[in-house]
N, C-alpha and C. Protein backbone atom coordinates (compact mmCIF):
# COMPACT_ATOMS: atom_id res chain seq x y z
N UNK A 1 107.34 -51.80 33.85
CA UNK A 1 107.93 -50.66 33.16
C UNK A 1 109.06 -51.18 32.26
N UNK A 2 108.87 -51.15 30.61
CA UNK A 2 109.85 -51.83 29.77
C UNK A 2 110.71 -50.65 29.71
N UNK A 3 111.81 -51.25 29.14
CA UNK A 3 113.12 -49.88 28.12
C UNK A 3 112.56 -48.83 27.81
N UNK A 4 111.39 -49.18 26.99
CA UNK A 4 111.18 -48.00 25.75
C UNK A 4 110.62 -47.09 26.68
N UNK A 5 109.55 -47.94 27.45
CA UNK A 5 109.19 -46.67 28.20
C UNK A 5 109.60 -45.77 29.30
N UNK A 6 110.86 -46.43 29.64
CA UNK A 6 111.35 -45.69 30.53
C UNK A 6 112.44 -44.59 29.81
N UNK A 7 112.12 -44.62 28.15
CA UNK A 7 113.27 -43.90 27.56
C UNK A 7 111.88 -42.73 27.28
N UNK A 8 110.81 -43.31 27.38
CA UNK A 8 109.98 -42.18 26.81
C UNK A 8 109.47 -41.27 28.05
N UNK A 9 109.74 -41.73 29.45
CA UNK A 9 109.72 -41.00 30.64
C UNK A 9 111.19 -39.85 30.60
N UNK A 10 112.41 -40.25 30.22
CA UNK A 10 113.23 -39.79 30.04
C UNK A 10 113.35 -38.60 28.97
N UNK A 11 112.47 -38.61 28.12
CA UNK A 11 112.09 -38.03 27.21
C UNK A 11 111.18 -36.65 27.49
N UNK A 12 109.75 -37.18 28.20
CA UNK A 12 109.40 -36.29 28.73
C UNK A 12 109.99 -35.18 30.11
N UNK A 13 111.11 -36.12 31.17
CA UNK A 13 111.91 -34.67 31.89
C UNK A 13 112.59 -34.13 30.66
N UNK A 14 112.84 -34.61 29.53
CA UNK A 14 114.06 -33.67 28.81
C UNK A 14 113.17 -32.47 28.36
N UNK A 15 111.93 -32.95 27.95
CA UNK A 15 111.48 -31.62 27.49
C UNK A 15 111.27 -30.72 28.43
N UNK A 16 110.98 -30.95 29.94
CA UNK A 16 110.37 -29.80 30.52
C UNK A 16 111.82 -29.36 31.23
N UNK A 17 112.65 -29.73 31.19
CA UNK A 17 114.03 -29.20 31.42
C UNK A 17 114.49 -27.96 29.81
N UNK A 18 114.50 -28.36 28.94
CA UNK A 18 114.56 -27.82 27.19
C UNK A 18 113.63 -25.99 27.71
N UNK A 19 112.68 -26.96 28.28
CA UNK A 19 111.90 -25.63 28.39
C UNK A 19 111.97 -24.76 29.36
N UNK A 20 112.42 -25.06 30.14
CA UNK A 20 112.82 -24.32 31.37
C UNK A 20 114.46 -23.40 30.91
N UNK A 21 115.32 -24.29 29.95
CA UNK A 21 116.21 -23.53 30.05
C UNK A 21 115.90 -22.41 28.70
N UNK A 22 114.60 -22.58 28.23
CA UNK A 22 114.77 -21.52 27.11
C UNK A 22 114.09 -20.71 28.16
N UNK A 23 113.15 -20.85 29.32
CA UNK A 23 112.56 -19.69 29.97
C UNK A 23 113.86 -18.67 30.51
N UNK A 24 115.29 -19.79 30.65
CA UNK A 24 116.10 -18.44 31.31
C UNK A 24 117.68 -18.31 30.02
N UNK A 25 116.65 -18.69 28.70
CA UNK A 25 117.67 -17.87 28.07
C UNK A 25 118.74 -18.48 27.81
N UNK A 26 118.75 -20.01 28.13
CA UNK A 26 120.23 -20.98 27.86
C UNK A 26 119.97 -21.58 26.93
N UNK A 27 120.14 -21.03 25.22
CA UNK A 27 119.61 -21.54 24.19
C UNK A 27 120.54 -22.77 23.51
N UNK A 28 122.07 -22.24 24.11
CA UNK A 28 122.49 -23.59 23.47
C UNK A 28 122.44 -24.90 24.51
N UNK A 29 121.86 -24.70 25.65
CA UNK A 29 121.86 -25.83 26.20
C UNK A 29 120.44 -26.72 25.90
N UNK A 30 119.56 -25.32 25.72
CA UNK A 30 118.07 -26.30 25.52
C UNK A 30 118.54 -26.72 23.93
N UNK A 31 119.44 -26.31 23.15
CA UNK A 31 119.46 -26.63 22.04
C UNK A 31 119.43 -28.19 21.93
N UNK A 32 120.76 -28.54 22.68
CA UNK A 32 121.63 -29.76 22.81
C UNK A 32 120.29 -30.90 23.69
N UNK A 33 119.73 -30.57 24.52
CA UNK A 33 118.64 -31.20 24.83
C UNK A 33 117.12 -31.92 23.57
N UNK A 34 116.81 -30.26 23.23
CA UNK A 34 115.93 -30.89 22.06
C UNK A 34 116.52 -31.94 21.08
N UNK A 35 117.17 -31.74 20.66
CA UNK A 35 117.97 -32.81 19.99
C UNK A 35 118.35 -33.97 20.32
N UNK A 36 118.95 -33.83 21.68
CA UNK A 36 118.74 -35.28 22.48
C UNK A 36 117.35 -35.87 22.22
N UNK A 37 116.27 -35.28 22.90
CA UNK A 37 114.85 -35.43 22.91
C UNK A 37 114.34 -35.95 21.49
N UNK A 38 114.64 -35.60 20.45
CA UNK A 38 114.50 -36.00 19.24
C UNK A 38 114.73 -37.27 18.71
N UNK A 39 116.23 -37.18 19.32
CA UNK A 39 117.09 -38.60 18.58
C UNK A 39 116.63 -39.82 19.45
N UNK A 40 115.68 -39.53 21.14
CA UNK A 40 115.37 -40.56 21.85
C UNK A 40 114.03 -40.74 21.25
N UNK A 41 113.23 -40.13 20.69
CA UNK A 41 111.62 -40.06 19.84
C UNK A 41 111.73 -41.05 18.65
N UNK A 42 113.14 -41.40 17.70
CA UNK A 42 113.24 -42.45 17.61
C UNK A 42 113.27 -43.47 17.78
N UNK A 43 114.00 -43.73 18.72
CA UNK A 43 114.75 -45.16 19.95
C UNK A 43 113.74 -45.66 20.54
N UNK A 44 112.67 -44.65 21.03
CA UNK A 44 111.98 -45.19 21.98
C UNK A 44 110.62 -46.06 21.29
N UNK A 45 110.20 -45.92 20.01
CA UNK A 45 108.82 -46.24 19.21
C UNK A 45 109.71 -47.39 18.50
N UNK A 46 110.27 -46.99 18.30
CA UNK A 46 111.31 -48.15 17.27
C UNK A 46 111.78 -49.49 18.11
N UNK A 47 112.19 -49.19 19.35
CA UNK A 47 112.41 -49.90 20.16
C UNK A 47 111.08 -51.07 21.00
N UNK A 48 110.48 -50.03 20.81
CA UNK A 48 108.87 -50.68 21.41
C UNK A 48 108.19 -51.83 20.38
N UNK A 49 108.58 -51.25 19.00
CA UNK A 49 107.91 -52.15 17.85
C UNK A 49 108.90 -53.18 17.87
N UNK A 50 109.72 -52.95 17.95
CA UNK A 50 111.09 -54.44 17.43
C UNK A 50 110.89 -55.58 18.82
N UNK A 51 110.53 -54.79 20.12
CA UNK A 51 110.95 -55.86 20.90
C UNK A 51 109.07 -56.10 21.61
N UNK A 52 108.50 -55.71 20.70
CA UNK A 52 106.70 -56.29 20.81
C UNK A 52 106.36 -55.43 22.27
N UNK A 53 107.13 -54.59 22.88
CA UNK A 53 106.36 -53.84 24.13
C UNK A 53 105.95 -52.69 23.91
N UNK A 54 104.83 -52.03 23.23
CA UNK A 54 104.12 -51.40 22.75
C UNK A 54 102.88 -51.08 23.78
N UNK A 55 103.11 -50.27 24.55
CA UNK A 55 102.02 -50.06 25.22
C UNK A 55 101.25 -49.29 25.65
N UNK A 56 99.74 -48.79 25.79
CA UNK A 56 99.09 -47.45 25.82
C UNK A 56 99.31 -46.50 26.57
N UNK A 57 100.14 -46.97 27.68
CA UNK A 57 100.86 -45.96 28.68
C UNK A 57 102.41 -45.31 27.63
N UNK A 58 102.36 -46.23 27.51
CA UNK A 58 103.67 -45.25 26.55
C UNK A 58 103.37 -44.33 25.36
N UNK A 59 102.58 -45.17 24.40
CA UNK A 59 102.09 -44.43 23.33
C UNK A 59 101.28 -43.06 23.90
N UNK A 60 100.70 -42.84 25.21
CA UNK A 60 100.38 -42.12 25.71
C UNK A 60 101.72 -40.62 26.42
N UNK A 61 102.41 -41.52 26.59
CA UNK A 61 103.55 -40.70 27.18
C UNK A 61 104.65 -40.07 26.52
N UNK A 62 104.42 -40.65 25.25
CA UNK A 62 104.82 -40.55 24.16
C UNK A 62 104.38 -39.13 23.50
N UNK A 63 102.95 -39.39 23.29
CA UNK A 63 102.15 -38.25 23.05
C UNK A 63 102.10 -37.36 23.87
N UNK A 64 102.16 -37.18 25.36
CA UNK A 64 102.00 -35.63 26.32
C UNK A 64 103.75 -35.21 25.95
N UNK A 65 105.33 -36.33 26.12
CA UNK A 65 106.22 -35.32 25.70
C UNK A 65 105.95 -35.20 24.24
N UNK A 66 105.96 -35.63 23.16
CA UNK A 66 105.82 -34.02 22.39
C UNK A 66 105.24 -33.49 21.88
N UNK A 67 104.23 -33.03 22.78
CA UNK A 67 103.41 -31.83 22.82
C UNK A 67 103.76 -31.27 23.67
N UNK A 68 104.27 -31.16 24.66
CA UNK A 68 105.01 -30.39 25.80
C UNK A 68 106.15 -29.73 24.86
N UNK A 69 106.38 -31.13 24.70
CA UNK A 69 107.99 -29.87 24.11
C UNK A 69 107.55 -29.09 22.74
N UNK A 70 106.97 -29.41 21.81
CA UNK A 70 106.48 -28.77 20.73
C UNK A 70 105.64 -27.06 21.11
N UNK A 71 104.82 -27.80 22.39
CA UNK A 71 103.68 -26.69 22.70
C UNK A 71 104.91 -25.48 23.40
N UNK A 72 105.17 -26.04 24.43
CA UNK A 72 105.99 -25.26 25.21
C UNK A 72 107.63 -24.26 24.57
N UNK A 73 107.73 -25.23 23.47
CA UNK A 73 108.96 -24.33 22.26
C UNK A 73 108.40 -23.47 22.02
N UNK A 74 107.01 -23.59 21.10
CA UNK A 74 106.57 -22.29 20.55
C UNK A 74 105.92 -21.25 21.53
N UNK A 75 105.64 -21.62 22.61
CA UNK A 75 105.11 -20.55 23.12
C UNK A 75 106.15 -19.56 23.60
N UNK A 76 107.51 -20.54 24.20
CA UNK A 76 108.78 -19.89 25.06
C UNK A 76 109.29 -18.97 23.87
N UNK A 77 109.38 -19.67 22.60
CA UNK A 77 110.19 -19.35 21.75
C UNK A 77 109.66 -17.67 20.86
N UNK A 78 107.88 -17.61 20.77
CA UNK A 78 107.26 -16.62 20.78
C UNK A 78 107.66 -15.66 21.74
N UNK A 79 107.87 -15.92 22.99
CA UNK A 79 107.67 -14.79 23.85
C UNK A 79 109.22 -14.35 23.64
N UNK A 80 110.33 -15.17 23.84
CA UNK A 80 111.75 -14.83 23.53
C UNK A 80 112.49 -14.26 22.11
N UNK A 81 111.62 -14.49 21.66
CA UNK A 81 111.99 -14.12 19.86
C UNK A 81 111.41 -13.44 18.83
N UNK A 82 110.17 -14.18 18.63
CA UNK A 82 109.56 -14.29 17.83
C UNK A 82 108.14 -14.28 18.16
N UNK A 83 107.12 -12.77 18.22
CA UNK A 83 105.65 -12.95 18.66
C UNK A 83 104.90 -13.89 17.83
N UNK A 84 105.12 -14.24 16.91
CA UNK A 84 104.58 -14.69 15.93
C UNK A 84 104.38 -16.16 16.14
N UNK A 85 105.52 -17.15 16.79
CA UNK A 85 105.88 -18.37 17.26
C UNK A 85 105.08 -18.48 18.24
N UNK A 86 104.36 -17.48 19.29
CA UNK A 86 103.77 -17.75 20.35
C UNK A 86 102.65 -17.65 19.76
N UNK A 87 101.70 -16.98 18.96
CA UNK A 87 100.45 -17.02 18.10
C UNK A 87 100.28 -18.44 17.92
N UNK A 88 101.58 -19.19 16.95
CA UNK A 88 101.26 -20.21 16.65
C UNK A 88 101.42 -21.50 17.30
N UNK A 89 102.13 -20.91 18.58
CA UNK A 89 101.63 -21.95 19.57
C UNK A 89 100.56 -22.38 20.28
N UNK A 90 99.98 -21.16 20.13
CA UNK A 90 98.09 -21.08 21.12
C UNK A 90 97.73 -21.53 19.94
N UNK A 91 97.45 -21.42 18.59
CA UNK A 91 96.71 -22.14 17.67
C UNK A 91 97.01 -24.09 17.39
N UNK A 92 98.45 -24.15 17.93
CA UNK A 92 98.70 -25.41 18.28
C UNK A 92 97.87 -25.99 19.29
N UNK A 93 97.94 -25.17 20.36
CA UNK A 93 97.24 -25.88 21.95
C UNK A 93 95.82 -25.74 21.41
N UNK A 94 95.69 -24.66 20.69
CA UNK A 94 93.15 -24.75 20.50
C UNK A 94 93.61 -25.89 19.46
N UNK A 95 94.51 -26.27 18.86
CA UNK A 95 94.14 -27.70 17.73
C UNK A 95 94.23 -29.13 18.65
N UNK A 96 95.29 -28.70 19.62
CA UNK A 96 95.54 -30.22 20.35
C UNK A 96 94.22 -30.51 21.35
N UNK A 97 94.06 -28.99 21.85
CA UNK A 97 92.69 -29.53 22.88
C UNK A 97 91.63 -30.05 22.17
N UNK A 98 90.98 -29.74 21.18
CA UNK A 98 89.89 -30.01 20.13
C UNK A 98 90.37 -31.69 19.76
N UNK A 99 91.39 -31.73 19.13
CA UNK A 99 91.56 -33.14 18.97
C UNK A 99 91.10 -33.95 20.11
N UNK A 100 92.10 -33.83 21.22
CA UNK A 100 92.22 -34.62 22.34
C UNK A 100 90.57 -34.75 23.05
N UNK A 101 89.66 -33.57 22.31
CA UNK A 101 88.29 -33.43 23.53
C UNK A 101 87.59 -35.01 22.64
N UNK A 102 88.34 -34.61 21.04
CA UNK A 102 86.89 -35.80 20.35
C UNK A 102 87.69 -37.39 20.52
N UNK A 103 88.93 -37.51 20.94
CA UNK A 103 89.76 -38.48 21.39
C UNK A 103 88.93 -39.36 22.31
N UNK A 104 88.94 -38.52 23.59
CA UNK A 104 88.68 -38.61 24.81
C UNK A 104 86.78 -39.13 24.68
N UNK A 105 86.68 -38.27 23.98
CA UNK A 105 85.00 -38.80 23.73
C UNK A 105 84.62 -39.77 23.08
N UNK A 106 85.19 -40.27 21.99
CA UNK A 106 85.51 -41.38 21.64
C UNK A 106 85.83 -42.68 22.19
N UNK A 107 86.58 -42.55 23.13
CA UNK A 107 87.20 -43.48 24.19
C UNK A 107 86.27 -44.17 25.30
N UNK A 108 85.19 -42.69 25.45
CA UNK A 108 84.28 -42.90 26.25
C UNK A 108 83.10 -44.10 25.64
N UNK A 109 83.16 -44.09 24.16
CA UNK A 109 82.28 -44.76 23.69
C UNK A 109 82.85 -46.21 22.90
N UNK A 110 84.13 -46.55 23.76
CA UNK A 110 85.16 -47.38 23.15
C UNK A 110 85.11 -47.56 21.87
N UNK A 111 85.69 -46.48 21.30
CA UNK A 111 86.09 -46.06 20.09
C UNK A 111 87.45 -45.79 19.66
N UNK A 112 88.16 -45.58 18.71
CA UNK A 112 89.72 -45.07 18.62
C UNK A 112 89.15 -44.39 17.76
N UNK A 113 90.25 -42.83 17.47
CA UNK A 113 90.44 -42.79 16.38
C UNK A 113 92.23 -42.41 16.29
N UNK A 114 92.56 -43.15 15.05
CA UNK A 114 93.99 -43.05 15.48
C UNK A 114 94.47 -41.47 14.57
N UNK A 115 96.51 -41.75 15.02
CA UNK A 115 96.65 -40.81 14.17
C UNK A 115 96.87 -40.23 12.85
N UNK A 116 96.71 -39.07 12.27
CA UNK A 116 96.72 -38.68 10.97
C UNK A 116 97.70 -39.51 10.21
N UNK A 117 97.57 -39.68 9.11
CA UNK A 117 98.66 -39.97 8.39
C UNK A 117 99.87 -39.28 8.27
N UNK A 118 99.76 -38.11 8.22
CA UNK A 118 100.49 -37.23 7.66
C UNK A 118 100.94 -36.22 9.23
N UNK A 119 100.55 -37.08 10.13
CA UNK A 119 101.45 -36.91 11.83
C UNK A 119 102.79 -36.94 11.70
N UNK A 120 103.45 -37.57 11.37
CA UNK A 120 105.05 -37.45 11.50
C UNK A 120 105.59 -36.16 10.47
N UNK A 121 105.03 -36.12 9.76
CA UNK A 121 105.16 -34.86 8.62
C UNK A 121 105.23 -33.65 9.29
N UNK A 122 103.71 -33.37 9.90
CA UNK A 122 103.66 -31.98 11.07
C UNK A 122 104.68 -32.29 12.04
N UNK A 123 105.15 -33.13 12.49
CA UNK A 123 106.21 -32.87 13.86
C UNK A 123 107.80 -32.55 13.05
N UNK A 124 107.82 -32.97 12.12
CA UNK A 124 108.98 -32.80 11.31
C UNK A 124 109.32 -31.35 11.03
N UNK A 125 108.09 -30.97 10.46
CA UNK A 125 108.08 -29.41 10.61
C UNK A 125 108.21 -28.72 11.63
N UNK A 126 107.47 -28.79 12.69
CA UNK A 126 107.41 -28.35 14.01
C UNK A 126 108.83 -28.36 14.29
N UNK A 127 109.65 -29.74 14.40
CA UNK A 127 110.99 -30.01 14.65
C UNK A 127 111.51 -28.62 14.57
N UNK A 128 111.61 -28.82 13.03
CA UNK A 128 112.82 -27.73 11.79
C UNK A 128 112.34 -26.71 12.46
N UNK A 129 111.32 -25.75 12.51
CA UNK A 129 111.02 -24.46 12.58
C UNK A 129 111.60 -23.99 14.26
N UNK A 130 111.04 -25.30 15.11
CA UNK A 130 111.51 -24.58 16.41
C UNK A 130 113.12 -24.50 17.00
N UNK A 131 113.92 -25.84 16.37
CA UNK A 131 115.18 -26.42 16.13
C UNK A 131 115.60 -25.07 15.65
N UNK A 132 115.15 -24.77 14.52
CA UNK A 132 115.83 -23.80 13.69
C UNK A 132 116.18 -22.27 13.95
N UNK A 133 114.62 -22.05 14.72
CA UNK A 133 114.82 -20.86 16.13
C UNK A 133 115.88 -20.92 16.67
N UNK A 134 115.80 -21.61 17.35
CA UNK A 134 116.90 -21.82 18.61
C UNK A 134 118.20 -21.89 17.96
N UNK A 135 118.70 -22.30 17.00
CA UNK A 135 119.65 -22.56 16.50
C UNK A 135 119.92 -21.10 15.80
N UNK A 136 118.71 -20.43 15.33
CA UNK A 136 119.10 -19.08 14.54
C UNK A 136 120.05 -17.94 15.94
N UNK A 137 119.34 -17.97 16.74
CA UNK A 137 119.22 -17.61 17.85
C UNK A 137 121.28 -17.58 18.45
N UNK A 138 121.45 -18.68 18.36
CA UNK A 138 122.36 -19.15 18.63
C UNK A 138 123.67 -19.05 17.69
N UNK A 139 123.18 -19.25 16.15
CA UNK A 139 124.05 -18.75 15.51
C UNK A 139 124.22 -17.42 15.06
N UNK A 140 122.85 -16.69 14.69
CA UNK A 140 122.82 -15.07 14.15
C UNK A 140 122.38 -14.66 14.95
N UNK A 141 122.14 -14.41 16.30
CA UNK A 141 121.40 -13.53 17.29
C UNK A 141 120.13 -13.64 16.43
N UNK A 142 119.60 -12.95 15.55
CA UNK A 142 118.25 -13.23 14.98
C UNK A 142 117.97 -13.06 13.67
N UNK A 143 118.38 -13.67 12.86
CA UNK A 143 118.52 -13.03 11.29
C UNK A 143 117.06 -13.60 11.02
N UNK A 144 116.55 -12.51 10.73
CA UNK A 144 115.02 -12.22 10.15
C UNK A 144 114.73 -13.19 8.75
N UNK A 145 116.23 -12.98 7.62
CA UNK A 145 115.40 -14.26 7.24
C UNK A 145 115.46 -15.37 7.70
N UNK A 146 116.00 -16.29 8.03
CA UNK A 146 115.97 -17.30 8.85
C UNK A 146 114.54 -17.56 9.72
N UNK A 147 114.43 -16.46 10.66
CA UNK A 147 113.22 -16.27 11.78
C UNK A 147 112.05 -16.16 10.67
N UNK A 148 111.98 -15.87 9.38
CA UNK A 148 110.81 -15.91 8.93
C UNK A 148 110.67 -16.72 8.26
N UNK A 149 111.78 -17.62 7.56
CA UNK A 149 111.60 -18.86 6.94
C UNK A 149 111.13 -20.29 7.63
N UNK A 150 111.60 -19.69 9.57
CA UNK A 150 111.12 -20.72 10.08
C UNK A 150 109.34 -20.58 10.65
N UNK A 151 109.20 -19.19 10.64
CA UNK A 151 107.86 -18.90 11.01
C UNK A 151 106.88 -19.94 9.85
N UNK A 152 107.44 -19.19 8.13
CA UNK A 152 106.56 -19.74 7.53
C UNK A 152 106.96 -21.98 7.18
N UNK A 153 107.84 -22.63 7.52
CA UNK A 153 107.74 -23.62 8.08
C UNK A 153 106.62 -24.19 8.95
N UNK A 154 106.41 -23.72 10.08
CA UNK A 154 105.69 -23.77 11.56
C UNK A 154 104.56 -23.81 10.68
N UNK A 155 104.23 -22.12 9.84
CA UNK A 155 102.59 -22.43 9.79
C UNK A 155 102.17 -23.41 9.09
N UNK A 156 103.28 -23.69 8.10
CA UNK A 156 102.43 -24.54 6.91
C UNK A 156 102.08 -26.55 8.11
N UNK A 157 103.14 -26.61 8.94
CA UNK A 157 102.94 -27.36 9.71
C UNK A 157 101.16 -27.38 10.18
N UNK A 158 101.14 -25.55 10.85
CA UNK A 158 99.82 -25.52 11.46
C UNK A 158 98.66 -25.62 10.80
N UNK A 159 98.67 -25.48 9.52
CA UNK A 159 97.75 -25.26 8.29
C UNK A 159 97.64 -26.82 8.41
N UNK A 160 98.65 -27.62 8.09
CA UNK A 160 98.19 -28.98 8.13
C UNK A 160 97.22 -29.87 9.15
N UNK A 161 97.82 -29.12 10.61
CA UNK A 161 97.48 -29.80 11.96
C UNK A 161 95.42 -29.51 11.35
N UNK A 162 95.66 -27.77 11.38
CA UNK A 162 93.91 -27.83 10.72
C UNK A 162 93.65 -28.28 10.22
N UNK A 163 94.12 -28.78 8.99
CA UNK A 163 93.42 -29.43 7.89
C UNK A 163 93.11 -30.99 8.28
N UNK A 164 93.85 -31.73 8.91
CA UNK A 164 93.71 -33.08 9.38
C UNK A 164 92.94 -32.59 10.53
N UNK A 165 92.22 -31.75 11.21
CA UNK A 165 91.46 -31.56 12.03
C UNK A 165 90.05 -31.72 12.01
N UNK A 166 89.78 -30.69 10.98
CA UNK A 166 88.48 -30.36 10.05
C UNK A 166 88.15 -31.92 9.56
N UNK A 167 89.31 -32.75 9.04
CA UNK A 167 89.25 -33.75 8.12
C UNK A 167 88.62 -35.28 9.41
N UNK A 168 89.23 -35.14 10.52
CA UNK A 168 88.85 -35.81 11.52
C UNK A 168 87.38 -36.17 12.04
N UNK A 169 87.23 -34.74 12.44
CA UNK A 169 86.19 -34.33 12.89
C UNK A 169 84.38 -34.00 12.04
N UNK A 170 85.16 -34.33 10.68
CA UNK A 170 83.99 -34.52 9.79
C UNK A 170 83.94 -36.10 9.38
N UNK A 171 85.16 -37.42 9.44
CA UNK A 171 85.36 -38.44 9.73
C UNK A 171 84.29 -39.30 10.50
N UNK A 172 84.26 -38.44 11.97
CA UNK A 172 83.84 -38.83 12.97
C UNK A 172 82.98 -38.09 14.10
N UNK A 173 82.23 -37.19 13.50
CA UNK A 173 80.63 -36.76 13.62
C UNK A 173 79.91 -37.29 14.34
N UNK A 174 79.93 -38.58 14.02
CA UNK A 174 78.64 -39.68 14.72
C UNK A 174 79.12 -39.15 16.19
N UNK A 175 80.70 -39.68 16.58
CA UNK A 175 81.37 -39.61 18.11
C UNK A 175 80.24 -38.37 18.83
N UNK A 176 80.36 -36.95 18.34
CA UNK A 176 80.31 -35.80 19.14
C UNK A 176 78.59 -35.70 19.17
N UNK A 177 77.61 -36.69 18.30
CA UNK A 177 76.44 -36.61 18.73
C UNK A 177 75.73 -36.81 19.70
């Protein structure tokens, strides 16, 4: 068990703690967490590449926290705020399961397929829109524009996640035959 990955284990309790405290409503504490969680999503990949310990358990662990915390923001953050954020969290989870099914099937046929290009782009968004919740939340109780500037953020995120989906999965056809 190297650094990085024990920063990316650290990573994943932060999110399911983040999420637990938005289930009871402690927005500036899950605030101060996601953000932690963020600034370690750096440290920890960056850290892995510089010191050559790069490894599929991590890059793996890497990948379940944030989607936990991504999946689990928008859904908490839908049900607490914004119905609209929880819509686009179930359209997050039917994009991640679909990915992950032709992943997984792939794997079976020792295959990769890696990730999108334009992956760090969608989490960036994801970031801002759910960050930005919580933070609206926190600073305006709920100022609508804000809550809708971050809604339409999120989707254009989700519009992308589809579009590199569709784009995947017509890629790699042969896999699902």
């Amino acid at each position: 068990m190297n650094i990085p990955n024990k920063i990316t284990i650290l990573r994943l309790l932060i999110s399911v703690v983040a999420a637990v405290l938005m289930l009871f409503n402690l927005w500036i504490s899950a605030f101060i967490l996601v953000v932690i969680f963020w600034a370690l999503d750096a440290v920890d990949g960056n850290l892995a590449r510089r010191l050559k310990q790069e490894t599929p358990q991590g890059v793996f662990m890497d990948l379940l926290s944030d989607k936990f915390l991504m999946i689990s923001s928008f859904l908490i953050i839908g049900v607490r705020l914004d119905i609209l954020f929880f819509y686009l969290g179930i359209l997050m989870l039917l994009r991640d399961f679909v990915m992950d099914f032709l992943r997984i099937t792939a794997a079976s046929r020792a295959m990769v397929i890696s990730p999108d290009k334009i992956g760090k782009f969608k989490g960036i968004l994801f970031i801002v829109s759910s960050a930005g919740m919580i933070l609206n939340k926190i600073a305006f109780g709920t100022n609508q524009t804000v809550q809708t500037s971050m809604i339409l953020i999120a989707s254009f995120g989700i519009a992308l996640s589809y579009i590199t989906l569709i784009v995947s999965l017509f890629r790699n056809k042969k896999i699902l035959k």
